[in-house]
Protein backbone atom coordinates (compact mmCIF):
# COMPACT_ATOMS: atom_id res chain seq x y z
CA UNK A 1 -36.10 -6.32 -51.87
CA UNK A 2 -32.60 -6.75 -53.55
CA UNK A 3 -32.38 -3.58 -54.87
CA UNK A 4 -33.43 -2.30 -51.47
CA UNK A 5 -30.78 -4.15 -49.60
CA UNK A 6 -28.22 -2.51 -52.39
CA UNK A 7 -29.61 0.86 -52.09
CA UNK A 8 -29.14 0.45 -48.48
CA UNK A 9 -25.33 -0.71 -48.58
CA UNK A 10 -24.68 2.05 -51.23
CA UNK A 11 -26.30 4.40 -48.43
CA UNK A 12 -23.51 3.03 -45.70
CA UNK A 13 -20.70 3.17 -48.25
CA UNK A 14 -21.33 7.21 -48.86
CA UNK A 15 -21.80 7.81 -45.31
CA UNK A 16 -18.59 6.33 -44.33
CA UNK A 17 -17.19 7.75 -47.70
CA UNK A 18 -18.05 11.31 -46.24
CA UNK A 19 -17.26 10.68 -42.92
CA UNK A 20 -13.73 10.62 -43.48
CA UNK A 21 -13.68 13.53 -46.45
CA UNK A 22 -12.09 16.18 -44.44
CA UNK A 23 -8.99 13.82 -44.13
CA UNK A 24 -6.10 14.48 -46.31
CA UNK A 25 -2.87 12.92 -47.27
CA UNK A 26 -0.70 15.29 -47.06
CA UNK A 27 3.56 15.31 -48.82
CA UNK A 28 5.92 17.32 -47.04
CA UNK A 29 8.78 16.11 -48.99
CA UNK A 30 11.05 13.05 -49.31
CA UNK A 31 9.45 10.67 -47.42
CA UNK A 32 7.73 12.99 -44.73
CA UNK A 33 3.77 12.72 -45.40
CA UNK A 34 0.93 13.47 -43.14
CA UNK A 35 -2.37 12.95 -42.77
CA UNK A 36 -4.21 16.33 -42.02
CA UNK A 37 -8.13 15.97 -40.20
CA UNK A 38 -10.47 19.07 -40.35
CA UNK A 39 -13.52 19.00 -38.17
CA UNK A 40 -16.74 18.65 -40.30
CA UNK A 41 -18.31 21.84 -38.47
CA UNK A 42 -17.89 24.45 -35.95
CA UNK A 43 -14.16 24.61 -36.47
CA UNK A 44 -12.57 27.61 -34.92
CA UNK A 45 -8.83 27.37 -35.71
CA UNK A 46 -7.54 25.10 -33.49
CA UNK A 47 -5.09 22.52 -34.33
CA UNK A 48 -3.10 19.71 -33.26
CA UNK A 49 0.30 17.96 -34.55
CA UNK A 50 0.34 14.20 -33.59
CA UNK A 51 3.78 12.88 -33.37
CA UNK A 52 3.99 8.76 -33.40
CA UNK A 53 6.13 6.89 -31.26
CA UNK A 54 9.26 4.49 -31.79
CA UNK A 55 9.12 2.58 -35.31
CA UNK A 56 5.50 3.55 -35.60
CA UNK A 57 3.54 5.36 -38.19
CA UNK A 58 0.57 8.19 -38.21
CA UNK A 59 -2.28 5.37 -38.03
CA UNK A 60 -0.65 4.17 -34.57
CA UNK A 61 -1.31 0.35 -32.73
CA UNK A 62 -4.58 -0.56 -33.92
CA UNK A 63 -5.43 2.79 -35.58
CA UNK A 64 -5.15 4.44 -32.31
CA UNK A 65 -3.57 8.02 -33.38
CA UNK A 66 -6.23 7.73 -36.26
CA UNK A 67 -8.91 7.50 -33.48
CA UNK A 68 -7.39 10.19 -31.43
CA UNK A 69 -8.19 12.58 -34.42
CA UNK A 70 -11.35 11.29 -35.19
CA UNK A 71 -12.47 12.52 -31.54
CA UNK A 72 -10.48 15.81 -31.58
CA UNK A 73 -11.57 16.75 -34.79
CA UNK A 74 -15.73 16.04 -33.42
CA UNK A 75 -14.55 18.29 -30.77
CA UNK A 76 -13.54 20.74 -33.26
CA UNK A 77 -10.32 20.68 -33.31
CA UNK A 78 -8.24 19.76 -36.28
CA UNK A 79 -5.39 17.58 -36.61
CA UNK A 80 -1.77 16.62 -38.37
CA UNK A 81 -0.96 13.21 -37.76
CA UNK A 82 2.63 13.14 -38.92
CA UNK A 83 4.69 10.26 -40.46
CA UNK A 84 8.14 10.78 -39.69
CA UNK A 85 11.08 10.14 -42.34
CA UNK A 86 13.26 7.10 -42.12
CA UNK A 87 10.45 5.50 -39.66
CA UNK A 88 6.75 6.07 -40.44
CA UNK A 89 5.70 3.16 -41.67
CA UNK A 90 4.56 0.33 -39.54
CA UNK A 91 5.64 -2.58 -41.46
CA UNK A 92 8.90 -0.64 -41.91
CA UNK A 93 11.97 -2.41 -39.99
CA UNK A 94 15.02 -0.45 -41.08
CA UNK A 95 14.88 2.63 -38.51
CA UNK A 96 16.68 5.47 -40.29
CA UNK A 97 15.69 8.50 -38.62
CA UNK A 98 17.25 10.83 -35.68
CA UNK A 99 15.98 13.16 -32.91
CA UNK A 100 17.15 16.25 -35.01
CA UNK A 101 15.32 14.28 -38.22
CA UNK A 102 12.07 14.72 -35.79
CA UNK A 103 12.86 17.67 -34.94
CA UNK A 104 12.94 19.03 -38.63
CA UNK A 105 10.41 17.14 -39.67
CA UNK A 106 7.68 18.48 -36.93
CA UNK A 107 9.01 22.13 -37.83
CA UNK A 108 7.87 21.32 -41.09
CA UNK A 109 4.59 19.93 -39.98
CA UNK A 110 4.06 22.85 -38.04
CA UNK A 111 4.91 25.48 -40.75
CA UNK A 112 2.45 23.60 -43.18
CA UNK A 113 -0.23 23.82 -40.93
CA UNK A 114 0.37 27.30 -40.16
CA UNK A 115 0.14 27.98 -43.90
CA UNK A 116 -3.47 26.73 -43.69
CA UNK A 117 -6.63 29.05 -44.42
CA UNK A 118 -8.48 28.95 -41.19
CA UNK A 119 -5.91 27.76 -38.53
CA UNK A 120 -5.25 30.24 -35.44
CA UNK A 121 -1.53 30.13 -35.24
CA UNK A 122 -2.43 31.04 -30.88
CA UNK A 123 -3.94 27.80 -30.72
CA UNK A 124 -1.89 25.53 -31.76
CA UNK A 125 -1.39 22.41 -30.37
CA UNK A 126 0.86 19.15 -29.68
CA UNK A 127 0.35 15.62 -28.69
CA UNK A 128 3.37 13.06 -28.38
CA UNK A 129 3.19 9.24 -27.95
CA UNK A 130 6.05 7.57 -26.36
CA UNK A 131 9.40 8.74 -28.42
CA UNK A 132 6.70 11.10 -29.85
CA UNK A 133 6.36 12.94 -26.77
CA UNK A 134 10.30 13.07 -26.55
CA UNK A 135 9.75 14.97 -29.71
CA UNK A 136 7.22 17.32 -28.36
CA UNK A 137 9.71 18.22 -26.03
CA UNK A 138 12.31 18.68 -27.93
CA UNK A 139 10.71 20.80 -30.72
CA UNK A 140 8.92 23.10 -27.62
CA UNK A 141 12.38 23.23 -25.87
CA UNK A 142 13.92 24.85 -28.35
CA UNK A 143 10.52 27.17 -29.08
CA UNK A 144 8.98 28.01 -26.29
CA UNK A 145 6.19 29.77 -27.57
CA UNK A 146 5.24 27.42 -30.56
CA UNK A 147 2.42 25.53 -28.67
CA UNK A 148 -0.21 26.55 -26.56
CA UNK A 149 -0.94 23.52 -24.94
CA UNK A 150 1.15 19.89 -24.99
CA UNK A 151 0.14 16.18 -24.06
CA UNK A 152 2.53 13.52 -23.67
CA UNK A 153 1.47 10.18 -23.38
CA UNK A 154 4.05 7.61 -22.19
CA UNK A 155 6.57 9.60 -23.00
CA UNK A 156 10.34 9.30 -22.37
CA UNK A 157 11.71 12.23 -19.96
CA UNK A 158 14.61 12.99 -18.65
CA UNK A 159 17.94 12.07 -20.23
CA UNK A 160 16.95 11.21 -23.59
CA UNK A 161 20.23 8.80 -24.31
CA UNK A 162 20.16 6.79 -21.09
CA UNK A 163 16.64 6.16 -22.02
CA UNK A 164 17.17 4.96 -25.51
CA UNK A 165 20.28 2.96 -24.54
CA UNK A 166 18.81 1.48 -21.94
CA UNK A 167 16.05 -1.60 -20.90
CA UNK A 168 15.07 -3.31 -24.33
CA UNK A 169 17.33 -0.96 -26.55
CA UNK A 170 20.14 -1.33 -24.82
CA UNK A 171 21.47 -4.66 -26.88
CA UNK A 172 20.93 -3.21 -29.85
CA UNK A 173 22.76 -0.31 -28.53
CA UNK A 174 25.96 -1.53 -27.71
CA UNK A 175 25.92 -3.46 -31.23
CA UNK A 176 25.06 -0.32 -32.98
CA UNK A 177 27.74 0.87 -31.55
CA UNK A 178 30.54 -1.42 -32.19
CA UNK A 179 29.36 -2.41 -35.32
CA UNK A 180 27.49 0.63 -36.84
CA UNK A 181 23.74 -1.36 -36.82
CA UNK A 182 22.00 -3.56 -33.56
CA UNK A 183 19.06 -5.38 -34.02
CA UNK A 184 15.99 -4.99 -31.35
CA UNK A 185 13.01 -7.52 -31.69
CA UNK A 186 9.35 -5.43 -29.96
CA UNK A 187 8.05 -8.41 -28.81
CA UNK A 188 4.68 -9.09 -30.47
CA UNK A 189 4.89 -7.16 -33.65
CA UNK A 190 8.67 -6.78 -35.12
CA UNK A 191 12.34 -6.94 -35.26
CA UNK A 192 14.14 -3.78 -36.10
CA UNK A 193 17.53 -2.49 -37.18
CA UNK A 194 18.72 0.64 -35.83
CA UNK A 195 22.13 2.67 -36.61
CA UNK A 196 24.44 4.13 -34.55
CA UNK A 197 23.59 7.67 -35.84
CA UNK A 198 20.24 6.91 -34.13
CA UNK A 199 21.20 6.37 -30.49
CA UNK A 200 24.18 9.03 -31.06
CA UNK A 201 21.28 11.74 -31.79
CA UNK A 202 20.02 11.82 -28.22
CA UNK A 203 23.17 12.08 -26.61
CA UNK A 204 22.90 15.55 -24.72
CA UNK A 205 19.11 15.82 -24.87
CA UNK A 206 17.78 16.43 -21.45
CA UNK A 207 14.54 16.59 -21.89
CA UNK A 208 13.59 17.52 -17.90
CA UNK A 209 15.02 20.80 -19.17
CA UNK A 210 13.12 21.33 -22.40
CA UNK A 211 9.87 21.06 -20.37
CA UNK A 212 10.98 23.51 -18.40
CA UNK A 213 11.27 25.82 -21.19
CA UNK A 214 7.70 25.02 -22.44
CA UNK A 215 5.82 28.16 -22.64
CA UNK A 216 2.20 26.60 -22.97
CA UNK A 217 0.30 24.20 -20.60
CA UNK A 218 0.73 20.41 -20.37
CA UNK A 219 -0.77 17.45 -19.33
CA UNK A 220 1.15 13.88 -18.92
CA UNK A 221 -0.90 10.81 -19.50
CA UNK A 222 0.15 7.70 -18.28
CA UNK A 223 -0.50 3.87 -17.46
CA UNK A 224 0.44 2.56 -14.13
CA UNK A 225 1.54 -0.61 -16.09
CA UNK A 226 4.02 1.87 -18.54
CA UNK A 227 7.46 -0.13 -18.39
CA UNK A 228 9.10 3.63 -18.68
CA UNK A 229 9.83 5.19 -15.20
CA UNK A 230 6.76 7.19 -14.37
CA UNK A 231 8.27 10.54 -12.74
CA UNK A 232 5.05 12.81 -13.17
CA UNK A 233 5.74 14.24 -9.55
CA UNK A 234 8.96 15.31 -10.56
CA UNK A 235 8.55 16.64 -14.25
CA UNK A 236 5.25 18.69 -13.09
CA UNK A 237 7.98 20.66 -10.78
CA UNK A 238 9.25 22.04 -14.34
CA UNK A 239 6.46 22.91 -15.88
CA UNK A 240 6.11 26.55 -16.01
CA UNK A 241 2.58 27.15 -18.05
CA UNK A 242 -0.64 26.55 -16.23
CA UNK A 243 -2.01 24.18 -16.12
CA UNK A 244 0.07 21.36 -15.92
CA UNK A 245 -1.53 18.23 -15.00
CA UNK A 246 -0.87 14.39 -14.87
CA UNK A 247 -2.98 11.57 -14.97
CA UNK A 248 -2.22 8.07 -13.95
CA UNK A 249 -4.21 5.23 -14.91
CA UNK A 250 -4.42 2.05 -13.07
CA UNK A 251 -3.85 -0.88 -14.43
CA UNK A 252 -3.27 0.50 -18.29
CA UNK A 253 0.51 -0.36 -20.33
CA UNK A 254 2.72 1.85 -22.10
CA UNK A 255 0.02 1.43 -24.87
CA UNK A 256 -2.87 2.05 -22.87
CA UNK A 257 -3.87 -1.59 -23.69
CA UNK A 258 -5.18 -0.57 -27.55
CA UNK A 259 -5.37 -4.61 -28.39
CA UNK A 260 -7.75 -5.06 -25.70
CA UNK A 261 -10.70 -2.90 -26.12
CA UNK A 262 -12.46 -4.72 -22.64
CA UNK A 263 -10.26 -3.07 -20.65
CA UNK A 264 -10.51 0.75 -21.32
CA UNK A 265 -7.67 1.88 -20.93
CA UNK A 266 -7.23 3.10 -24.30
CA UNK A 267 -10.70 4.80 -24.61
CA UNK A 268 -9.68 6.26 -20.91
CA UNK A 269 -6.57 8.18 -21.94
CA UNK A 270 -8.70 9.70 -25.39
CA UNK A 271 -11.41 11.21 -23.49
CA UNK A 272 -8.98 12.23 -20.92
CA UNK A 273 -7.03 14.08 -23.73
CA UNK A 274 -9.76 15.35 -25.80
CA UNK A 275 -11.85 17.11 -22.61
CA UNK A 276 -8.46 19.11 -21.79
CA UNK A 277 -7.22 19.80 -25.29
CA UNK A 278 -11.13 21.34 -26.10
CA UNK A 279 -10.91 23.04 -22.49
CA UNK A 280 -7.59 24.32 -22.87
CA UNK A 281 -6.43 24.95 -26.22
């Protein structure tokens, strides 16, 4: 019976072992790393870069990002869940990074991936969380034909600097910028430093008109709870691909909730995200 019950653990330990052996770690250089998710079977080209949000990391709150690519990649759809430099890390509370830094780095994602055997460079992908999805925009402002389809979750629109300097950043703004560092605490999980270079980076960036220069399609996904200004109405306006979509869902935070599994929301906004990536990329 003993060495049944071993046999049997062994068993579970290989499955989840080979489960997870299409995902790679990936080194971009310096501190950029990713981690790149192939689907098992039935793959036909189509890819994804994941951008993380605001002093977050690749795995995301509660392994979220990690889940998202788990689900695209069953879907067939492959993924690059990207750690940006001077930030990804989620235990990391020295911010060091830029919009242009994200920028860079998620050209460089996107060239890597491009490089890969089996990828169709026509279906190519993006998905942005929060500051992420600032970074989507960016990155498909300046190319408009780069991605074939884009989902923002949460994200920050609009002027990109009134938005960082503003609501919970906007002490450690005005420090930063009389003393060259501010201090922000994210209530719950960690107190960060940020430099001046880092707020002075999205000065200029209207993001309003880098959707607007989005070639692809794009769907916004957002909670009715999200602390950021929700403006779907307005930013669907600009959208020139088709389609471009928005949904709102009741009740859910600028997280989606991901610490409380009872309520959905999280598990809401995937399957919302994976049906239109696999139906429209």
């Amino acid at each position: 019976m003993k060495s049944r019950s071993c046999l049997f653990l062994l068993g579970l330990f290989l499955t989840g072992l080979f489960a997870r052996a299409a995902e790679t770690r990936i080194e971009l250089g310096g501190e950029l790393n990713a981690r790149w998710l192939t689907p098992d079977a039935g793959w036909s080209g189509r890819a994804v870069l994941i951008l993380h949000g605001f002093a977050s990391d690749s795995e995301g709150p509660a392994d979220s990002q990690r889940r998202l690519a788990e689900a695209l990649a069953a879907r067939g759809i492959a993924s690059l869940r990207v750690n940006f430099h001077g930030e990804g890390d989620s235990a990391r509370t020295a911010i060091e990074s830029t919009f242009d830094g994200r920028l860079a780095d998620t050209e460089t994602a996107r060239t890597w991936v491009l490089a890969q055997p089996g990828v169709d460079a026509t279906r190519m992908g993006v998905f942005g969380w929060s500051l992420g999805g600032a970074t989507a925009l960016g990155s498909a402002g300046a190319h408009p034909d780069w991605f074939r389809a884009m989902v923002l979750w949460s994200s920050v629109t609009g002027d990109a600097h009134a938005a960082l300097t503003g609501g919970s950043l906007a002490a450690a703004a005005a420090q930063a910028e009389a003393t060259g560092t501010g201090t922000c605490e994210i209530v719950g999980w960690k107190t960060v430093t940020l430099r001046r270079a880092f707020f002075e980076s999205f000065r200029g960036v209207d993001l309003d008109a880098a959707l607007a220069r989005h070639a692809g399609k794009f769907l916004s996904v957002r909670g009715s709870a999200d602390y950021l200004p929700r403006r779907e109405a307005e930013i669907l306006e600009l959208a020139k691909g088709r389609p471009a979509e928005a949904v709102l869902i009741g009740g859910a935070d600028h997280i989606f909730n991901v610490f409380d599994p009872a309520a959905g929301h999280f598990d809401h906004a995937v399957r919302v995200t994976v049906d239109w990536l696999d139906r429209e990329l």
